[in-house]
N, C-alpha and C. Protein backbone atom coordinates (compact mmCIF):
# COMPACT_ATOMS: atom_id res chain seq x y z
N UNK A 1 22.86 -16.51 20.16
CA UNK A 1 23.13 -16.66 18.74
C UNK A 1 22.91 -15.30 18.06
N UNK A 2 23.91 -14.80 17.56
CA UNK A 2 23.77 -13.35 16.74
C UNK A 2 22.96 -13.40 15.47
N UNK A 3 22.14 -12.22 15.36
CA UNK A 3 21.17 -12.10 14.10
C UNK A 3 21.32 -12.09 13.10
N UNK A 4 20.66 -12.67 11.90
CA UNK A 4 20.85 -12.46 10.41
C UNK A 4 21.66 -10.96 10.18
N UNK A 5 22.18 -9.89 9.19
CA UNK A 5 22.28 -8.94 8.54
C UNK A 5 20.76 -8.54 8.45
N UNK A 6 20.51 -7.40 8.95
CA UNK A 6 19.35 -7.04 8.45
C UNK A 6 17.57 -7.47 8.99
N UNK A 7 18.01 -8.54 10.07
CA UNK A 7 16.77 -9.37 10.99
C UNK A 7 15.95 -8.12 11.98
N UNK A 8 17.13 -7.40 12.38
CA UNK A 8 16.38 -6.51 13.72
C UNK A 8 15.49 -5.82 12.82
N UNK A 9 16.29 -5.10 11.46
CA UNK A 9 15.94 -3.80 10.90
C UNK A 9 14.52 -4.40 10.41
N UNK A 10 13.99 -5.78 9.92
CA UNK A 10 12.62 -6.42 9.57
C UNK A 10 11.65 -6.56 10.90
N UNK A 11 12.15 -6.40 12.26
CA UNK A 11 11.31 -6.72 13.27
C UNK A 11 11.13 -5.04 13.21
N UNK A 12 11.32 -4.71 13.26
CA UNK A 12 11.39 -2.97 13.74
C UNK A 12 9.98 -2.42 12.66
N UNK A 13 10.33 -2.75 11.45
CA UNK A 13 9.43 -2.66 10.43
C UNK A 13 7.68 -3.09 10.56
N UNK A 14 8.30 -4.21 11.55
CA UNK A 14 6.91 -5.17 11.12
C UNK A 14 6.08 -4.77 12.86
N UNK A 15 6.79 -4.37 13.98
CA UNK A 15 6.38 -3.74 14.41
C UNK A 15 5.73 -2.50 14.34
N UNK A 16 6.28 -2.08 13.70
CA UNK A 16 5.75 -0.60 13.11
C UNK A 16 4.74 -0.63 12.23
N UNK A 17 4.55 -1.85 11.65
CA UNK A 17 2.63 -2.11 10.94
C UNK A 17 2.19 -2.48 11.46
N UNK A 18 2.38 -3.57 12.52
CA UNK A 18 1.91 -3.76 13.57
C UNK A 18 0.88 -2.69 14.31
N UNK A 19 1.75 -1.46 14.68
CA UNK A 19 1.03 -0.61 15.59
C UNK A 19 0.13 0.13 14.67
N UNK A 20 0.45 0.42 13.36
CA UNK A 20 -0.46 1.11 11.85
C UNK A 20 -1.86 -0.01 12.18
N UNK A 21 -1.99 -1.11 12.64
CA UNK A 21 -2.78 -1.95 12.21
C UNK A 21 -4.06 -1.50 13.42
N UNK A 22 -4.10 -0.94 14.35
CA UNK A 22 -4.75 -0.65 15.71
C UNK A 22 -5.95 0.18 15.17
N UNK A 23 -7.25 -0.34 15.21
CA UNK A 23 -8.61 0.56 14.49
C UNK A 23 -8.75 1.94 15.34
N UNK A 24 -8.10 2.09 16.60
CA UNK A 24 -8.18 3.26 16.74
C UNK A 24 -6.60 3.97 16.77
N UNK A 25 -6.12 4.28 15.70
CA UNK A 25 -4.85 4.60 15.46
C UNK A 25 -4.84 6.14 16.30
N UNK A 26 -3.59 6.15 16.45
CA UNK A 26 -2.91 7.27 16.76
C UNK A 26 -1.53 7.41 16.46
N UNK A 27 -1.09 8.26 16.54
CA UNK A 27 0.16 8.70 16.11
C UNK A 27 1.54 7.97 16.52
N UNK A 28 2.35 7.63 15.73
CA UNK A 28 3.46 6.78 15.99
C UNK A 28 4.34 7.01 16.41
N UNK A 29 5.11 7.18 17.65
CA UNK A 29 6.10 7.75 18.35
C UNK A 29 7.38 6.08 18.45
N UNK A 30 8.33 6.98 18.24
CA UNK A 30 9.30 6.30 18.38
C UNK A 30 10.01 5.61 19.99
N UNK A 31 9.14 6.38 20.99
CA UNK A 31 9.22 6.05 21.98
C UNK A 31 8.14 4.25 21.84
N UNK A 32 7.14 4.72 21.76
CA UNK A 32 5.90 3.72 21.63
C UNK A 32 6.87 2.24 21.09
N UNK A 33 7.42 2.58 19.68
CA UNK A 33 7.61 1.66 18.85
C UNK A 33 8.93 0.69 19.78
N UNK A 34 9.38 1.40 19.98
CA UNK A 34 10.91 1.14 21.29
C UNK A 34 10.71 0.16 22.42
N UNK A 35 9.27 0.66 23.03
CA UNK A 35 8.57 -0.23 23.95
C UNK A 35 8.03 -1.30 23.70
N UNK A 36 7.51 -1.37 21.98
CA UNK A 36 6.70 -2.63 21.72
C UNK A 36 7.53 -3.47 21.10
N UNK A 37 8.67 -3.19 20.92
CA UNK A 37 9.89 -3.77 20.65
C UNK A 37 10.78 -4.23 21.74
N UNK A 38 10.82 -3.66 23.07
CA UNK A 38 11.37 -3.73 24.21
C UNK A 38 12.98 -3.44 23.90
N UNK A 39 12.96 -2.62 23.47
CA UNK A 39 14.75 -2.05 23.44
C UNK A 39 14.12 -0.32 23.60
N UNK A 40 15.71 0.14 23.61
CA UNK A 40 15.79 1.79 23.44
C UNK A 40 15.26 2.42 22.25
N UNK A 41 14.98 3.43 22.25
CA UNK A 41 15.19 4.66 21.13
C UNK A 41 16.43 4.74 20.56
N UNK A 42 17.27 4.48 21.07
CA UNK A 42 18.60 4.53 20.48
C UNK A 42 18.75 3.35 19.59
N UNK A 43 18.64 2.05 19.98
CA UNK A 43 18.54 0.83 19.55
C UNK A 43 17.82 1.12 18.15
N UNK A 44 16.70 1.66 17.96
CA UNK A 44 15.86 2.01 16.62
C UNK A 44 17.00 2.42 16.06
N UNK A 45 17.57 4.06 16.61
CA UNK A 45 18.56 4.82 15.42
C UNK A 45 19.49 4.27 15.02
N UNK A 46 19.88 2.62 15.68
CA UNK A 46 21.47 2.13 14.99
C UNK A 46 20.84 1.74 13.48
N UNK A 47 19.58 1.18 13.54
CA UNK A 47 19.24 0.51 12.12
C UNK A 47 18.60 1.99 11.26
N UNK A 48 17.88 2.87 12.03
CA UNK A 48 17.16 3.86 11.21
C UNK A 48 17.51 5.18 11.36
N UNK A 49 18.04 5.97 10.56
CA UNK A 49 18.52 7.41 10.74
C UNK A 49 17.42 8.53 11.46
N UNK A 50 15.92 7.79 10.99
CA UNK A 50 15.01 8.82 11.45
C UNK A 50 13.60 7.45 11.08
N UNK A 51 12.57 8.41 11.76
CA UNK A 51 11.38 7.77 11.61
C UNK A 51 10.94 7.56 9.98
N UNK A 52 10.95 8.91 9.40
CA UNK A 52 10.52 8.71 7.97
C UNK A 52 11.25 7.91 7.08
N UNK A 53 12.63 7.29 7.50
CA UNK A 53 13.68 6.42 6.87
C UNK A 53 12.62 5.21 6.97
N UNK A 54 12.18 4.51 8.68
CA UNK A 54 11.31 3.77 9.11
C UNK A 54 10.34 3.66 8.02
N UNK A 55 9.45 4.68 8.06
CA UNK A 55 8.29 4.75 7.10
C UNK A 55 8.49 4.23 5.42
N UNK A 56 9.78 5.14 4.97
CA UNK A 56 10.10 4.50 3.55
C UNK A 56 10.63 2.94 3.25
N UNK A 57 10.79 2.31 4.43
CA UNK A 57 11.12 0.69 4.37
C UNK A 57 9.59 0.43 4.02
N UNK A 58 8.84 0.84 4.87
CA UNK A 58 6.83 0.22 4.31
C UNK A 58 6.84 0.82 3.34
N UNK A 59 7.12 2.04 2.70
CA UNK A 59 6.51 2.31 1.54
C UNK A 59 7.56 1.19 0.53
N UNK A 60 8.54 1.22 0.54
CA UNK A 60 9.81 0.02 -0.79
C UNK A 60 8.53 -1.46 -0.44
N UNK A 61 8.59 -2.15 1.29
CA UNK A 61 7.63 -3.21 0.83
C UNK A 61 6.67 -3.36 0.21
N UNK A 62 6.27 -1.89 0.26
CA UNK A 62 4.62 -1.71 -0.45
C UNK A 62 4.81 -1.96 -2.34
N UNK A 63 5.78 -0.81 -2.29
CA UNK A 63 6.40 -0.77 -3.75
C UNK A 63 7.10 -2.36 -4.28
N UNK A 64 7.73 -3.18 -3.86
CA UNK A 64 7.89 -4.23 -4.26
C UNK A 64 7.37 -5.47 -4.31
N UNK A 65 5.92 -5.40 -3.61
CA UNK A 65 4.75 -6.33 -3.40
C UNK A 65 3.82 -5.85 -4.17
N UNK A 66 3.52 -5.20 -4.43
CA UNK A 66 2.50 -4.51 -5.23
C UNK A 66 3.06 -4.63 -6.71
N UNK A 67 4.26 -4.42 -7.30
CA UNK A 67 4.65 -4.07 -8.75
C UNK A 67 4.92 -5.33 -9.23
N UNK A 68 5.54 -6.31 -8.26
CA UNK A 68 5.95 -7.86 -8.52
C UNK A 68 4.42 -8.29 -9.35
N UNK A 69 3.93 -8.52 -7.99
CA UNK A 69 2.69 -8.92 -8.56
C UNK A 69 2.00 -8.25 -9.84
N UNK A 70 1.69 -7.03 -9.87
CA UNK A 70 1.50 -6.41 -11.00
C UNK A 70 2.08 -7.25 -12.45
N UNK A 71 3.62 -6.99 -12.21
CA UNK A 71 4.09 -7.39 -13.60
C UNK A 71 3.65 -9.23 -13.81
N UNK A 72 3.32 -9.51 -13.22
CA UNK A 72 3.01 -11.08 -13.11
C UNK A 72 1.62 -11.25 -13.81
N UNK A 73 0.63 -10.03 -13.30
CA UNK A 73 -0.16 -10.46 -14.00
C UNK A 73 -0.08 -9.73 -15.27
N UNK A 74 0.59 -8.59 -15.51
CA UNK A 74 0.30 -8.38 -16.84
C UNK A 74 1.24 -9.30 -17.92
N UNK A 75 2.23 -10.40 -16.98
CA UNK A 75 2.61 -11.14 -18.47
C UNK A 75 1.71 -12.75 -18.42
N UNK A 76 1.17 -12.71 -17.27
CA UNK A 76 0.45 -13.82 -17.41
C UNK A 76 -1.07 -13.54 -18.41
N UNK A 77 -1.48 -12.50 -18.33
CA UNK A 77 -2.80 -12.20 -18.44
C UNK A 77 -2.70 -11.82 -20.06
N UNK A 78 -3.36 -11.68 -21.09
CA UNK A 78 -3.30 -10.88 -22.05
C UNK A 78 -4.43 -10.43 -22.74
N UNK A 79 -5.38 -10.17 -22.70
CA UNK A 79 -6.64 -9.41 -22.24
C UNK A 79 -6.70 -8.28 -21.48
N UNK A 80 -5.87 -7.02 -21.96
CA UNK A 80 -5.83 -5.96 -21.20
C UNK A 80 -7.03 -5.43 -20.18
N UNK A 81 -8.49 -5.83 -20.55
CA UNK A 81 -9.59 -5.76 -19.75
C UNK A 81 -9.47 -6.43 -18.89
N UNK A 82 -8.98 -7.59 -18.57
CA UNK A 82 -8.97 -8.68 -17.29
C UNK A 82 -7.33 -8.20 -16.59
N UNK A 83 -6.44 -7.66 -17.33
CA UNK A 83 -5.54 -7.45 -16.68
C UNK A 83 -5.61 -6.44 -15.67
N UNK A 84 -7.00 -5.16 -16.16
CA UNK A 84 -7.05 -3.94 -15.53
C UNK A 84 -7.86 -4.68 -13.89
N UNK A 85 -8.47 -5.22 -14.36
CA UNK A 85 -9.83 -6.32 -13.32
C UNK A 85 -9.08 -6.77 -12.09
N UNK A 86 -8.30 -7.76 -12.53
CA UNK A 86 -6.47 -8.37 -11.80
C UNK A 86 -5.95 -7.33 -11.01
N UNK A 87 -5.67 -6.37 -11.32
CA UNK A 87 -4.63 -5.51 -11.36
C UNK A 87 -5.76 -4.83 -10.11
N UNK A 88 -6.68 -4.32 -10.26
CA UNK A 88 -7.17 -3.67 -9.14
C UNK A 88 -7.41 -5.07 -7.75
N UNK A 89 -8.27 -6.18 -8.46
CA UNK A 89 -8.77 -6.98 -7.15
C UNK A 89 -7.13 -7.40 -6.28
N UNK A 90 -5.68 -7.43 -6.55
CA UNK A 90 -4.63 -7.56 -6.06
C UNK A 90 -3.96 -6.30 -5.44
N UNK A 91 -4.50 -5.21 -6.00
CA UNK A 91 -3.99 -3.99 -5.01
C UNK A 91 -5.55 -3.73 -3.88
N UNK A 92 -6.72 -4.21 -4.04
CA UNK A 92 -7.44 -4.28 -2.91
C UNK A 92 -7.30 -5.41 -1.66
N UNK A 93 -6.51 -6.73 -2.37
CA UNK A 93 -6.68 -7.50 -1.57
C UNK A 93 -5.08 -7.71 -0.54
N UNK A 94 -4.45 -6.85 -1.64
CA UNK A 94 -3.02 -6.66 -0.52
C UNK A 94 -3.20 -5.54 0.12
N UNK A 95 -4.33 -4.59 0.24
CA UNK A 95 -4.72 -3.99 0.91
C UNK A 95 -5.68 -4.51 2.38
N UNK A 96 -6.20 -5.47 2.28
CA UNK A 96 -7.46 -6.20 3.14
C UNK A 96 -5.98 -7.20 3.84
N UNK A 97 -4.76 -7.90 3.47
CA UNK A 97 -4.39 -8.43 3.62
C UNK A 97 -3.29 -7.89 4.86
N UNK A 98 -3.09 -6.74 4.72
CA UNK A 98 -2.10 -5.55 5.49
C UNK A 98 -2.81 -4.23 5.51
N UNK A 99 -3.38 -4.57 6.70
CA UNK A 99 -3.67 -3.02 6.91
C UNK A 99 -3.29 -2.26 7.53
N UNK A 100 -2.13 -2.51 8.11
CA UNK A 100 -1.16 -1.07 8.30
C UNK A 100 -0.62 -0.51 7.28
N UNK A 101 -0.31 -1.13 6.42
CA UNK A 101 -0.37 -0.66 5.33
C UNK A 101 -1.05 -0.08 4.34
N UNK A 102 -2.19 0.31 4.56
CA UNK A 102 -3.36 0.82 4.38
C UNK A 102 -3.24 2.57 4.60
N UNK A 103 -2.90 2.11 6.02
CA UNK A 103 -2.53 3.67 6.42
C UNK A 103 -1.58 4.45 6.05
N UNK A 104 -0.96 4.02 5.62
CA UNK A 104 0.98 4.41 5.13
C UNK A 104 0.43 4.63 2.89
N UNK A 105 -0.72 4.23 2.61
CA UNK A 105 -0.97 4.13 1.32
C UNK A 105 -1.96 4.67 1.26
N UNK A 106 -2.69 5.33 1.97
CA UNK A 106 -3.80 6.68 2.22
C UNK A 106 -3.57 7.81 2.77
N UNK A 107 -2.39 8.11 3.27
CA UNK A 107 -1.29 9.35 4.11
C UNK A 107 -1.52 8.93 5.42
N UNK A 108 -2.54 8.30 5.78
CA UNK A 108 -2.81 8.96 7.14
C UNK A 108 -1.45 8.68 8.15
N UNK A 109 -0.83 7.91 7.89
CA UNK A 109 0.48 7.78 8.77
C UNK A 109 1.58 8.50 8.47
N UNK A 110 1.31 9.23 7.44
CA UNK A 110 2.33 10.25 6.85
C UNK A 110 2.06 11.67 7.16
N UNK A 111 0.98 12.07 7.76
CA UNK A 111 0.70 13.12 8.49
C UNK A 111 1.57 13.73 9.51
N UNK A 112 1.97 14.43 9.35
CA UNK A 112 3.27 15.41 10.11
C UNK A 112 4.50 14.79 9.97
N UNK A 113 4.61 14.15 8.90
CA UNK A 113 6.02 13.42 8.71
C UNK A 113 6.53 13.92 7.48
N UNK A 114 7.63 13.64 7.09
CA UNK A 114 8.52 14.57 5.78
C UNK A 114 7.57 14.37 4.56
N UNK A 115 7.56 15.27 4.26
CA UNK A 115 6.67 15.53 2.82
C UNK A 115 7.02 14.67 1.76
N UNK A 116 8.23 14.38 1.70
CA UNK A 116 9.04 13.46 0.81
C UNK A 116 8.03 12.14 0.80
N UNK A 117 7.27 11.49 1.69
CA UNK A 117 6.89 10.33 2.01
C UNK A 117 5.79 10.34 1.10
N UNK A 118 4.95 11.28 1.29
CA UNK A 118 3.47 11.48 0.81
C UNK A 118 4.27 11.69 -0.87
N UNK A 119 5.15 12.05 -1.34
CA UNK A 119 5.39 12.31 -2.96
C UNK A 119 5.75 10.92 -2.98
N UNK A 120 6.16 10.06 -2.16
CA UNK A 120 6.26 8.84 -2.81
C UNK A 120 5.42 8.37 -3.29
N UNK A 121 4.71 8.45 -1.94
CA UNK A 121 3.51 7.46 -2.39
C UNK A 121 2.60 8.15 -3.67
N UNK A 122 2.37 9.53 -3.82
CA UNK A 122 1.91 9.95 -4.84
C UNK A 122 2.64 9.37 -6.32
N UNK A 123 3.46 9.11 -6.47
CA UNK A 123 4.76 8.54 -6.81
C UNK A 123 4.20 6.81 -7.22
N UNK A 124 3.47 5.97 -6.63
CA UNK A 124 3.88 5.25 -6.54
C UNK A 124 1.78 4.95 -7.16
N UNK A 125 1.24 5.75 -6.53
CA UNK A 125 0.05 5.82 -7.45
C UNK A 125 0.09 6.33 -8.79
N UNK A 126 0.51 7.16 -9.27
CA UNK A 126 0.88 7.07 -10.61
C UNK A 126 1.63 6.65 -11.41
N UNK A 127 2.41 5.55 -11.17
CA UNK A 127 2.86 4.05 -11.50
C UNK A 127 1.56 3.60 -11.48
N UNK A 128 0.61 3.43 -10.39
CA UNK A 128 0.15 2.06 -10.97
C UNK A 128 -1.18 2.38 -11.89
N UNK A 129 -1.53 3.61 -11.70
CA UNK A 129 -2.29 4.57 -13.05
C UNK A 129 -1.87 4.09 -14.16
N UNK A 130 -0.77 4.52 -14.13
CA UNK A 130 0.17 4.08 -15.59
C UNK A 130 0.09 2.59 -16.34
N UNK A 131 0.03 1.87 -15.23
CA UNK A 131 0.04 0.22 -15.85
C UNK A 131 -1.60 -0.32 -15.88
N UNK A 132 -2.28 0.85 -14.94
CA UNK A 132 -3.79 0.71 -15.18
C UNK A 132 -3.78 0.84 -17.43
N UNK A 133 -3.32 2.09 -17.62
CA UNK A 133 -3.47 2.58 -18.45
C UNK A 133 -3.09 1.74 -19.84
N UNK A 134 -1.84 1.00 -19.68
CA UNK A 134 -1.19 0.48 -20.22
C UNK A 134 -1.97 -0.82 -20.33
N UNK A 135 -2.73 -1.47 -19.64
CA UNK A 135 -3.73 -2.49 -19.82
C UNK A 135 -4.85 -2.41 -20.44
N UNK A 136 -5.50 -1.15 -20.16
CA UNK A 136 -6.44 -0.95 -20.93
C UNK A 136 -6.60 -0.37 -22.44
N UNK A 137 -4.89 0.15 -22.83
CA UNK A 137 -4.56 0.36 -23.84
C UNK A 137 -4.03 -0.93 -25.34
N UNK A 138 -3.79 -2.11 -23.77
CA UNK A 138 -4.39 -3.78 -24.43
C UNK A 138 -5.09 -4.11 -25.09
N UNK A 139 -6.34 -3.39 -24.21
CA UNK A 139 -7.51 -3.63 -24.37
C UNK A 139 -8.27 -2.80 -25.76
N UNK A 140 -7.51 -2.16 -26.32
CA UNK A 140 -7.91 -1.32 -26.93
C UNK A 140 -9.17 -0.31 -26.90
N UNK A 141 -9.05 -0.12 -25.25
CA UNK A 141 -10.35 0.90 -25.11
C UNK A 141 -9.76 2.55 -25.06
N UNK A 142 -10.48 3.03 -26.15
CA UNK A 142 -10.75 4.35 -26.01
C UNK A 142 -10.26 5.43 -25.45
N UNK A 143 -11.04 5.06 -24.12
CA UNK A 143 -11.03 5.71 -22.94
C UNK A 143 -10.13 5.28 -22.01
N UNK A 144 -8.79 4.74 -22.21
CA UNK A 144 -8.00 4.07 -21.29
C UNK A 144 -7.56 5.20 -20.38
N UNK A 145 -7.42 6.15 -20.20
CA UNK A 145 -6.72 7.38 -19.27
C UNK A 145 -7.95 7.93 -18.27
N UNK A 146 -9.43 7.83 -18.81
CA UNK A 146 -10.00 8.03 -18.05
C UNK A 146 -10.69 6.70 -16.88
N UNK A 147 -11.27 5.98 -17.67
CA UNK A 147 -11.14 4.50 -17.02
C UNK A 147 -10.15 3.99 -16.03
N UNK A 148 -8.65 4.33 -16.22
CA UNK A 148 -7.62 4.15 -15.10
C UNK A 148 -7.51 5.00 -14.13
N UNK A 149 -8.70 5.99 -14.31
CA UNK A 149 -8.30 7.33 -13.21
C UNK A 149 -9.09 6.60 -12.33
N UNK A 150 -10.63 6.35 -12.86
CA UNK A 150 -11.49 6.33 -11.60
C UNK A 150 -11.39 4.61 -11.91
N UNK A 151 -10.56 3.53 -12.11
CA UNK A 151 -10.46 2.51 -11.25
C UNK A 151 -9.16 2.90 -10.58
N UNK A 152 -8.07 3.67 -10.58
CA UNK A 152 -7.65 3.87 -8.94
C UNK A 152 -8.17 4.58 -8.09
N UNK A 153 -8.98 5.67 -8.34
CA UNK A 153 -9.93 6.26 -7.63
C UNK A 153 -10.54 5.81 -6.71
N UNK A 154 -11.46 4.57 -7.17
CA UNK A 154 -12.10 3.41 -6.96
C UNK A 154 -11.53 2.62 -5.79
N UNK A 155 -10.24 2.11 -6.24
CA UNK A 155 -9.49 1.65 -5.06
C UNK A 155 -8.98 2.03 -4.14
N UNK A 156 -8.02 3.34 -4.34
CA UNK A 156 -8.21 4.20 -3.17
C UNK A 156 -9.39 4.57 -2.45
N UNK A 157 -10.66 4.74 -2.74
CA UNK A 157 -11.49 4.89 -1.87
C UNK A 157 -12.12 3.43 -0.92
N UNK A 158 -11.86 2.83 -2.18
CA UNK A 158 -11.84 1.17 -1.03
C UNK A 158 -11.13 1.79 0.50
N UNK A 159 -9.95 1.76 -0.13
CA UNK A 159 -8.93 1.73 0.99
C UNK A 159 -9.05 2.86 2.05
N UNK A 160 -9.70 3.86 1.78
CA UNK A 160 -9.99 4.78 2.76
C UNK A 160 -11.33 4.55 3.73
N UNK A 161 -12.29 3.70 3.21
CA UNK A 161 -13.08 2.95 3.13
C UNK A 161 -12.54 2.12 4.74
N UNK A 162 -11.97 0.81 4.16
CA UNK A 162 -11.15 0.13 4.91
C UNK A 162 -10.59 0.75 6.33
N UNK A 163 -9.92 1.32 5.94
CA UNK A 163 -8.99 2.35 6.86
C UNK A 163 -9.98 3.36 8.04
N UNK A 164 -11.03 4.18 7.36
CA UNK A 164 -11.83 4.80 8.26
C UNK A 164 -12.71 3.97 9.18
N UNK A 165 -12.82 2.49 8.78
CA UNK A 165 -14.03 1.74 9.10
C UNK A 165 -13.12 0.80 10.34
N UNK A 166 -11.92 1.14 10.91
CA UNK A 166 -11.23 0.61 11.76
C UNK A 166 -11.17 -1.13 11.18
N UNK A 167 -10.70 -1.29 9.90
CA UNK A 167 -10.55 -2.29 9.21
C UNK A 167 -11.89 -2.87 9.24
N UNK A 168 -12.94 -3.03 9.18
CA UNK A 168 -14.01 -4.05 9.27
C UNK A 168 -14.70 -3.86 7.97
N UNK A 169 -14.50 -2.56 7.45
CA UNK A 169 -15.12 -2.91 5.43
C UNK A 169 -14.27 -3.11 4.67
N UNK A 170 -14.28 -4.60 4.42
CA UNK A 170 -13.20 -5.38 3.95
C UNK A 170 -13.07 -4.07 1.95
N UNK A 171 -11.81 -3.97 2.07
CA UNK A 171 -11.76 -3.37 0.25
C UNK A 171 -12.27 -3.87 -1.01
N UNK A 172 -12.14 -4.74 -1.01
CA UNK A 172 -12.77 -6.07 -1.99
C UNK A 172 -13.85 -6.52 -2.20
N UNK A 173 -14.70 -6.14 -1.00
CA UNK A 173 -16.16 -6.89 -0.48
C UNK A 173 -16.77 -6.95 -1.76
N UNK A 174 -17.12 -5.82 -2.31
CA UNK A 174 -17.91 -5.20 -3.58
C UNK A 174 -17.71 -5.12 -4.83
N UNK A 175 -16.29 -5.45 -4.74
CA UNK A 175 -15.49 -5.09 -6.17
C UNK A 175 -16.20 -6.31 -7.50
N UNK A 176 -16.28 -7.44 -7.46
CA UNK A 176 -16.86 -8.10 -8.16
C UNK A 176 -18.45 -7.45 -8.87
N UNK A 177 -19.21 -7.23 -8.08
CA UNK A 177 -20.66 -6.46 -8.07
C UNK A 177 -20.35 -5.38 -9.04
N UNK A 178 -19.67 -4.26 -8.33
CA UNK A 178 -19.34 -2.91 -8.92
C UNK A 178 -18.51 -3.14 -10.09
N UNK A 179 -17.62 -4.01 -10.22
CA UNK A 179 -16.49 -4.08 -11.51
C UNK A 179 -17.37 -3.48 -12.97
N UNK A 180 -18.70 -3.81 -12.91
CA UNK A 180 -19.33 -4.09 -14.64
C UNK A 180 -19.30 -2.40 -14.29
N UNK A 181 -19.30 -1.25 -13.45
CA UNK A 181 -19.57 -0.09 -13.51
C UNK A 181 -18.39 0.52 -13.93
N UNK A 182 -17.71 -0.18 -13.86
CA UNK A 182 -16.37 0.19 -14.00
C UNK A 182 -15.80 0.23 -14.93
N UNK A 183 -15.89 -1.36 -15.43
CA UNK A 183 -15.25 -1.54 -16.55
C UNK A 183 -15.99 -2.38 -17.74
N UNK A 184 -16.96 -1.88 -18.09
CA UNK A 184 -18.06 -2.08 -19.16
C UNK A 184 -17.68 -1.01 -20.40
């Protein structure tokens, strides 16, 4: 039975967080990914022009799981203080939830790969700065630009956190505890 449009190019993907997900990571070769897929290298290039093409499919899932949700809670929520609260415990816990993705949203899988990748994602943290900002500007605090720095700060270090600890310090663990430091 022949495949959906677009079925291989989602296994290929999800393999490829798959192998991001391994606590003692190493570097992602397209040979590797080929094998844990059981087809060719060639087979990869019919769906992907190059590895970093590969890589920018995780960064768009990242980008369209992450912002969905985002905008959900900021029209559900209206309390820019609880939206900022929301807004971080859902980018820690789709962090704890995918952690190969973890790696692909801290560079480390973007290391010797097109520079273009790492401006995304830089790219894609200051978006969510921005809607940090934009919540707490709800909120009518003050300090909304500095407050949104160090709660993504905050979360990115979760996540590096996470990531260095071969997944076992969950991102979230603390966030409840620490939040009043945060956002008091």
């Amino acid at each position: 039975m022949p495949r959906a449009k677009g079925e291989r190019k989602l296994e290929i993907l999800k393999a490829l967080a798959e192998m991001l997900e391994a606590p003692k990571w190493e570097k992602i070769t397209t040979a590797a990914l080929a094998e844990k897929l059981g087809v060719s290298e060639a087979a990869l290039y019919r769906h992907f022009a190059s590895k970093a093409q590969m890589y920018e499919g995780l960064i768009q899932f990242i980008e369209e799981s992450v912002f969905t949700l985002a905008n959900k809670i900021t029209a559900d929520e209206s309390d820019g203080r609880k939206q900022a609260e929301k807004l971080v415990e859902m980018l820690l816990a789709f962090a704890e939830k995918n952690p190969g993705m973890v790696r692909v949203l801290t560079g480390d899988a973007l290391v010797g790969e097109h520079e273009r990748l790492q401006a995304r994602m830089n790219q894609f943290f200051e978006r969510f700065e921005t809607t940090l900002k934009q919540s707490l500007r709800v909120a009518s605090d003050a300090d909304a630009n500095g407050r949104a720095g160090a709660l993504l700060r905050y979360a990115i270090g979760c996540m590096h956190q996470f990531a260095k600890s071969g997944f076992s310090k969950k991102p979230g663990e603390n966030f409840s505890a620490q939040k009043r430091y945060l956002l008091s």
